[in-house]
Protein backbone atom coordinates (compact mmCIF):
# COMPACT_ATOMS: atom_id res chain seq x y z
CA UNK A 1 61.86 71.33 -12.72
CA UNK A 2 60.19 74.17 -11.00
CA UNK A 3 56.77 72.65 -9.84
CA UNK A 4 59.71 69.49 -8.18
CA UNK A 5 61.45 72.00 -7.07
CA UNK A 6 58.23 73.49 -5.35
CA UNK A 7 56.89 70.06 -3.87
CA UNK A 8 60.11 67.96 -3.07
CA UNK A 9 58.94 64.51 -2.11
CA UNK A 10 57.95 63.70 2.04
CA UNK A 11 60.54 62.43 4.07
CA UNK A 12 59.60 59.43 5.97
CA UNK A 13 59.49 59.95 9.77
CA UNK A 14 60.50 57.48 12.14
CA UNK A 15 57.55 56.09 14.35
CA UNK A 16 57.66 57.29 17.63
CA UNK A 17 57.46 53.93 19.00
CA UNK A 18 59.87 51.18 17.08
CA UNK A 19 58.22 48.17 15.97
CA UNK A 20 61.04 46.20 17.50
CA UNK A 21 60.10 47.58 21.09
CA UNK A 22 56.41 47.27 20.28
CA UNK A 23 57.11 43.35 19.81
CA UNK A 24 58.96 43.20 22.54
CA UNK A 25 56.07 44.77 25.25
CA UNK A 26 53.72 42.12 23.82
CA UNK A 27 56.04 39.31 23.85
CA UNK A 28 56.99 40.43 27.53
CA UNK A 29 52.59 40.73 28.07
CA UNK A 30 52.50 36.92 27.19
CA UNK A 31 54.81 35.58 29.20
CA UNK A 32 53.35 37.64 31.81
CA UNK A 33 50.06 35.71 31.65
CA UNK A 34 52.03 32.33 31.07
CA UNK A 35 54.04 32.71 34.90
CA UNK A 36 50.70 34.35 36.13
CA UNK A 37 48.59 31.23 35.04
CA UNK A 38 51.76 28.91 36.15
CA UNK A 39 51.35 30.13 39.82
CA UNK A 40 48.10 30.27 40.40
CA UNK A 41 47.84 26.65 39.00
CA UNK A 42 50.39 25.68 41.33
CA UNK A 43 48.47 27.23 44.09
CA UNK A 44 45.30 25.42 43.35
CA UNK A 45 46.77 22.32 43.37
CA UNK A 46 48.41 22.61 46.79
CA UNK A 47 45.05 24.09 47.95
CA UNK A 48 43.63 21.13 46.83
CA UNK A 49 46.30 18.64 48.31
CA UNK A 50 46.46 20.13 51.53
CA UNK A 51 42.90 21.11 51.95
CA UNK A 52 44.58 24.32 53.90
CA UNK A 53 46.35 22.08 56.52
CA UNK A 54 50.06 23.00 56.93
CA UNK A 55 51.13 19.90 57.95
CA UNK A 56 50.28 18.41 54.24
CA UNK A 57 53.45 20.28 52.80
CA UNK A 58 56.67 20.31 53.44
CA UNK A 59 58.68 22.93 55.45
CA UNK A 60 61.53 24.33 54.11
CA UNK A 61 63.95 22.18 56.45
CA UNK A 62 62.57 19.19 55.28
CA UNK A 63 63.18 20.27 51.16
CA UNK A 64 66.61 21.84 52.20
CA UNK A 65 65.46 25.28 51.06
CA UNK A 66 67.74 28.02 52.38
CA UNK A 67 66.40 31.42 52.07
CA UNK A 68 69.94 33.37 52.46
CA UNK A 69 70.61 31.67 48.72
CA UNK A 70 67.39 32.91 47.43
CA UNK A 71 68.30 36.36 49.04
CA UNK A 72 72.33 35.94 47.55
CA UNK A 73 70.65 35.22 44.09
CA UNK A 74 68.16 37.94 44.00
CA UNK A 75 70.60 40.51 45.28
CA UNK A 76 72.67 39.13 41.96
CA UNK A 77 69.92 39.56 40.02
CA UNK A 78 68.92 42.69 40.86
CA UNK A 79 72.49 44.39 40.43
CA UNK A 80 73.10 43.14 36.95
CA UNK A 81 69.64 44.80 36.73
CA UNK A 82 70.90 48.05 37.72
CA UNK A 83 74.19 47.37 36.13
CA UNK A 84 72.81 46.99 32.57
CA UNK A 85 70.69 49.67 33.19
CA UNK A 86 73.94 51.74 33.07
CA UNK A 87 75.32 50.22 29.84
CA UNK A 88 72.34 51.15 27.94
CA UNK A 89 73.16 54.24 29.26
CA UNK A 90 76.55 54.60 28.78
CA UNK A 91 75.72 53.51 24.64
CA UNK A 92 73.44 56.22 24.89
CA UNK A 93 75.85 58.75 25.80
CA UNK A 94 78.58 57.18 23.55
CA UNK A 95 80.38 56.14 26.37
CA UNK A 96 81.93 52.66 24.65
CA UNK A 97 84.34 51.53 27.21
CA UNK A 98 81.58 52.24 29.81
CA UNK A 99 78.90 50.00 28.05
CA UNK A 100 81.56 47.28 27.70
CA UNK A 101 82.33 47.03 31.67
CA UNK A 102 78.24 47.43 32.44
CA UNK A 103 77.60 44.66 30.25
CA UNK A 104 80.32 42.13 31.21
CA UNK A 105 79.49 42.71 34.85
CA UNK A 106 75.90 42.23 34.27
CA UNK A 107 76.47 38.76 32.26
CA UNK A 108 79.26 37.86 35.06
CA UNK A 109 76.67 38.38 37.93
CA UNK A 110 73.71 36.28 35.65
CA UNK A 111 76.32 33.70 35.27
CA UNK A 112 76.81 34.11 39.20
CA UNK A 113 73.39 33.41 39.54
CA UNK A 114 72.98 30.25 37.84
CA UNK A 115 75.79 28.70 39.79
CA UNK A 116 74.56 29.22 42.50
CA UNK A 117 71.13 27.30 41.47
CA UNK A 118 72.91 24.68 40.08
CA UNK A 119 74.51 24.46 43.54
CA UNK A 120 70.84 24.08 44.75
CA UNK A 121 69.74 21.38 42.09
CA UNK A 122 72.82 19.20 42.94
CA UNK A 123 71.52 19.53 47.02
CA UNK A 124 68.03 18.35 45.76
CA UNK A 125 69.11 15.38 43.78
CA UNK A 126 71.80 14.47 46.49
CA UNK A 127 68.96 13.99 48.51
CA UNK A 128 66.53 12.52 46.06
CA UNK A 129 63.82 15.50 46.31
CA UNK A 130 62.73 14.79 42.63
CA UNK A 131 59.69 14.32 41.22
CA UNK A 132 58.89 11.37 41.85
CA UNK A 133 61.56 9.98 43.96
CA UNK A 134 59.98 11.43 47.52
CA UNK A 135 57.90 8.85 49.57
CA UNK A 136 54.80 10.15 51.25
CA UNK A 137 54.17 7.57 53.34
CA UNK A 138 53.68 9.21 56.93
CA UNK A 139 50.31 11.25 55.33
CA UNK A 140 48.90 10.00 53.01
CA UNK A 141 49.14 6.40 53.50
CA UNK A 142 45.93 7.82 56.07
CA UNK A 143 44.19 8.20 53.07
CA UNK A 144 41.57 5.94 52.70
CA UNK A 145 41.30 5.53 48.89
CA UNK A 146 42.31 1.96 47.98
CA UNK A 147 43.82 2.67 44.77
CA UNK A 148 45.66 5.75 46.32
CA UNK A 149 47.06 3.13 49.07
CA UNK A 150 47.99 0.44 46.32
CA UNK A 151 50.06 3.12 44.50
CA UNK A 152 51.77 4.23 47.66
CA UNK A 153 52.55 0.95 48.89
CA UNK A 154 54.55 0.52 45.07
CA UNK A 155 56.05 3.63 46.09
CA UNK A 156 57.08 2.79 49.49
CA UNK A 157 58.76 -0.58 48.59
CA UNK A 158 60.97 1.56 45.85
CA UNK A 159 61.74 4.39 48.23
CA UNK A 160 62.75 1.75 50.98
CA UNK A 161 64.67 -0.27 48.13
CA UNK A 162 66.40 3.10 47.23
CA UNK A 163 67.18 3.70 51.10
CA UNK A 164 68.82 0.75 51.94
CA UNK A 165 70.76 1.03 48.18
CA UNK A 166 72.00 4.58 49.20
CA UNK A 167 73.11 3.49 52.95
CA UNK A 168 75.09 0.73 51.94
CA UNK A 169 77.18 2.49 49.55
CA UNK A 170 77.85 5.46 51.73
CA UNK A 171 78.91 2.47 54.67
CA UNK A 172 81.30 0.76 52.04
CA UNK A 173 83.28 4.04 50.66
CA UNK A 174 83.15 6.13 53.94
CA UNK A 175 84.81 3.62 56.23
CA UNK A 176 86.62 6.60 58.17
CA UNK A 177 83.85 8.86 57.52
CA UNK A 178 82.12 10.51 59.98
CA UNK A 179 82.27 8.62 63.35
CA UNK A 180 78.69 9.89 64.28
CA UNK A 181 77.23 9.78 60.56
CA UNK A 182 78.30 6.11 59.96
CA UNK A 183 77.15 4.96 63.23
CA UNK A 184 73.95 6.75 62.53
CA UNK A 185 73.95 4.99 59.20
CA UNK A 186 74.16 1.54 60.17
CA UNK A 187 71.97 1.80 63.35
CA UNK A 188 69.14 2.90 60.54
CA UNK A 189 69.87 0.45 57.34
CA UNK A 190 69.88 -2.51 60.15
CA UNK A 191 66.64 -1.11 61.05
CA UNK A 192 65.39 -1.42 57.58
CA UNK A 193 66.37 -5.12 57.58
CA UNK A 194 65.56 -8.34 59.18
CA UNK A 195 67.08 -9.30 62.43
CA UNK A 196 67.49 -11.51 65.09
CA UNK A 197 68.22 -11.04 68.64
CA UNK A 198 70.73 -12.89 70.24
CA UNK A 199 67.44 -15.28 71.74
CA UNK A 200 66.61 -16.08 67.89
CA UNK A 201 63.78 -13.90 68.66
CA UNK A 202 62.74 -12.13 65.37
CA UNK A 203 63.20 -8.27 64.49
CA UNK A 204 60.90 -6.71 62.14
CA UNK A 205 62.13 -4.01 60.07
CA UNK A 206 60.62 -0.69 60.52
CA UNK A 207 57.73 -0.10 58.60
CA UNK A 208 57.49 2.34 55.45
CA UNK A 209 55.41 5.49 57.71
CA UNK A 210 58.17 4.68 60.86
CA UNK A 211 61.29 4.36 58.89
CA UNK A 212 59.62 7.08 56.98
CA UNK A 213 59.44 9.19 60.24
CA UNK A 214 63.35 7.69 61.46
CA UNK A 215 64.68 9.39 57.91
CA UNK A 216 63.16 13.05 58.66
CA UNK A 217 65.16 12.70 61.92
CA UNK A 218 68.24 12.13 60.48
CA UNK A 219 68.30 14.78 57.89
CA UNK A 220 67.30 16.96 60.51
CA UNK A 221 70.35 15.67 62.68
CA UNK A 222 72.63 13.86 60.15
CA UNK A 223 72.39 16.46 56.77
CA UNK A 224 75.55 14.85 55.93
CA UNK A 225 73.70 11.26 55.41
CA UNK A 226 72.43 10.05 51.91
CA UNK A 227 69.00 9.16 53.36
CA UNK A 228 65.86 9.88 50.86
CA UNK A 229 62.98 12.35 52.32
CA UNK A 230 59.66 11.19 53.13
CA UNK A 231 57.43 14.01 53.20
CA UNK A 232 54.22 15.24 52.75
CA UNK A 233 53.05 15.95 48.93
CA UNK A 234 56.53 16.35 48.30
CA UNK A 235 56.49 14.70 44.38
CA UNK A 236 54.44 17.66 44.28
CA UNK A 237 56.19 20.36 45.94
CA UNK A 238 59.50 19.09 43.69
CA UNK A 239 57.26 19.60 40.60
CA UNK A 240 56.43 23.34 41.37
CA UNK A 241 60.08 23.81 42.12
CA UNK A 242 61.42 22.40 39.47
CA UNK A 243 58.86 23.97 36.78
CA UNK A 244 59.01 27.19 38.38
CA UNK A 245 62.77 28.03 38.96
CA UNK A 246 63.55 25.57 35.64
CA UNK A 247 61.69 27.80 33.39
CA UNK A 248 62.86 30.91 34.97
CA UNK A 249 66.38 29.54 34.49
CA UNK A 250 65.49 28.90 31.20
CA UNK A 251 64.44 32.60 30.73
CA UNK A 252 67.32 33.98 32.56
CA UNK A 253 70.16 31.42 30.22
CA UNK A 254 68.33 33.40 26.94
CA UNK A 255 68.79 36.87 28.63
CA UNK A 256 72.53 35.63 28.98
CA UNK A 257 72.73 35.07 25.37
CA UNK A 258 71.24 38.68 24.78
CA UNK A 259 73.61 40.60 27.00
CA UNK A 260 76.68 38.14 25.43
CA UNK A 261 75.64 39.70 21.90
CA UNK A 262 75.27 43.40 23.53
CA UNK A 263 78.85 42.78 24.67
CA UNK A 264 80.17 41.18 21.21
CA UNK A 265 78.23 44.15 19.29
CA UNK A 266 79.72 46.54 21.83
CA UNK A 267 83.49 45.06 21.56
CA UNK A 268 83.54 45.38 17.89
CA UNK A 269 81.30 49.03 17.81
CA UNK A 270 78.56 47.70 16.19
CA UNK A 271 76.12 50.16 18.27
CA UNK A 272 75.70 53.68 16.39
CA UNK A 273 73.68 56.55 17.86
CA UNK A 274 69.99 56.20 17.41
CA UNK A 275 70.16 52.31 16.35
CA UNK A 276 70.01 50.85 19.99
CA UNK A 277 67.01 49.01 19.48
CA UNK A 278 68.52 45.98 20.41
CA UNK A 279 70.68 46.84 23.41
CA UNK A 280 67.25 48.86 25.01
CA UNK A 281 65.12 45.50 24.09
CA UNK A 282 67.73 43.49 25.82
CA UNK A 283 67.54 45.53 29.08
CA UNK A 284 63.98 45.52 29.03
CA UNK A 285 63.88 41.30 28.66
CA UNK A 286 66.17 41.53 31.74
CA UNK A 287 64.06 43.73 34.04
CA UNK A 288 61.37 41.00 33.18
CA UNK A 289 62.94 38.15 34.34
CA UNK A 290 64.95 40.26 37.14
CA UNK A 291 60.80 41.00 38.10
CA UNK A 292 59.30 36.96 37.56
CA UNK A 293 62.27 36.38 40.46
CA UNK A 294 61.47 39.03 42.66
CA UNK A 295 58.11 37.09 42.52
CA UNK A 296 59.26 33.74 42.70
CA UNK A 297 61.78 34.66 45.96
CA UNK A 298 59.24 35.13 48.43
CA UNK A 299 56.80 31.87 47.18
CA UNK A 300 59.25 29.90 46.89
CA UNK A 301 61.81 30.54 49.90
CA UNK A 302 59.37 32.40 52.15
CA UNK A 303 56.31 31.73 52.01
């Protein structure tokens, strides 16, 4: 009993870094190096498209990019940032009801966020700028490869299919539409037909790079028509966007899920002092993505 008594058994210390936060770094040091790879391979492939010429890729008027939405979403962003940042340390401090209000306001402002994407995919696919759906007839129709040509000429007779589709069914259910819209609209899906003059004397229809060039103008000076973009590597400029913002969206739905438990735990005080593992990992998984955006902001609605 004595020689116990004189060598009680070690307590086990805690480590001074959890493993749970030690996962999280090098999960966070991955994905790092995936969106680090992901841009630079996006940049190499415009490089390579464009051979540095701006007029190879599209503007930002042409894609219907606005950059005060970019700005609205990363000002959301980065106040649920700062928000959360407070409900971890309200938890800390044992400050419940505090915790509860930082962490609903911080999932109310992601949930902000997406809407107002998804309020930028539906103004893509109104206009048909997705992958695949974009004619690039004015540019590279110049290019001289023969198989290149053969493909584009496929892909001009869909787009101008797709064009005439979209015009007639905005004619038939808008007949007291827009007086200047549906006069622009018919002037342009007559122009994509064949005609006669009042002679006999035939019309042509426009061809793919000038009907092509006539759509461009019109969602410059119509945005209220359903006409179909023709721009420069724009198939390809709708893949970055999509992989790029679609992934971070991705990212940014599972930090939702995070903060949703953080608020569930927090409702039914399931956080006790010195077990906030979860809660700090969760803040630190939104700093990430709050950071990938802060990236993605300028090269995507700047740049």
């Amino acid at each position: 009993m004595t020689a116990i008594a004189d060598h009680p058994e070690p307590v086990a210390e805690a480590p001074a870094f959890p493993a749970a936060k030690l996962a999280m770094w090098l999960f966070l040091a991955s994905e790092v190096m995936f969106f680090s790879g992901l841009l630079a391979g996006c940049y190499v492939l415009k490089a390579g498209a464009t051979g540095g010429n701006p007029n190879l890729w599209p503007t930002r008027e042409q894609i219907h990019v606005l950059p005060w939405l970019g700005a609205l979403n990363t000002l959301l962003l980065v106040a649920s940032s700062l928000v959360l940042s407070f409900a971890l340390r309200s938890l800390q401090e044992g400050n419940r009801s505090g915790a509860i209000r930082g962490f609903a306001i911080s999932l109310f402002l992601g949930l902000a966020f997406l809407g107002v994407k998804s309020r930028e995919y539906s103004d893509k696919f109104t206009h048909g700028l997705t992958p695949g759906n974009i004619a690039e007839a004015v540019t590279n129709a110049e290019q001289p490869d023969a198989r290149r040509a053969r493909m584009l000429s496929k892909g001009q007779r869909l787009w101008l299919d797709r064009q005439r589709g979209v015009l007639e069914d905005y004619i038939t259910k808008n007949p007291e539409g827009n007086e200047s819209d549906l006069k622009a609209a018919k002037a342009f899906l007559a122009s994509l037909r064949d005609g006669k003059k009042p002679n006999g004397d035939y019309i042509r229809p426009l061809s793919p790079p000038e009907a092509a060039k006539e759509a461009n103008r019109l969602l410059h000076e119509n945005p209220g028509l359903p006409v179909f973009a023709a721009l420069p590597n724009g198939n390809l400029w709708s893949s970055f966007y999509f992989t790029l913002t679609g992934l971070h969206a991705l990212h940014l739905l599972a930090g939702l899920i995070l903060i949703a438990i953080c608020l569930l735990r927090a409702l039914a005080g399931g956080f006790k002092p010195g077990q906030l593992e979860f809660a700090e990992n969760t803040t630190l998984y939104w700093h990430f993505v709050d950071l990938v955006w802060l990236i993605l902001f300028p090269v995507i609605y700047l740049i």
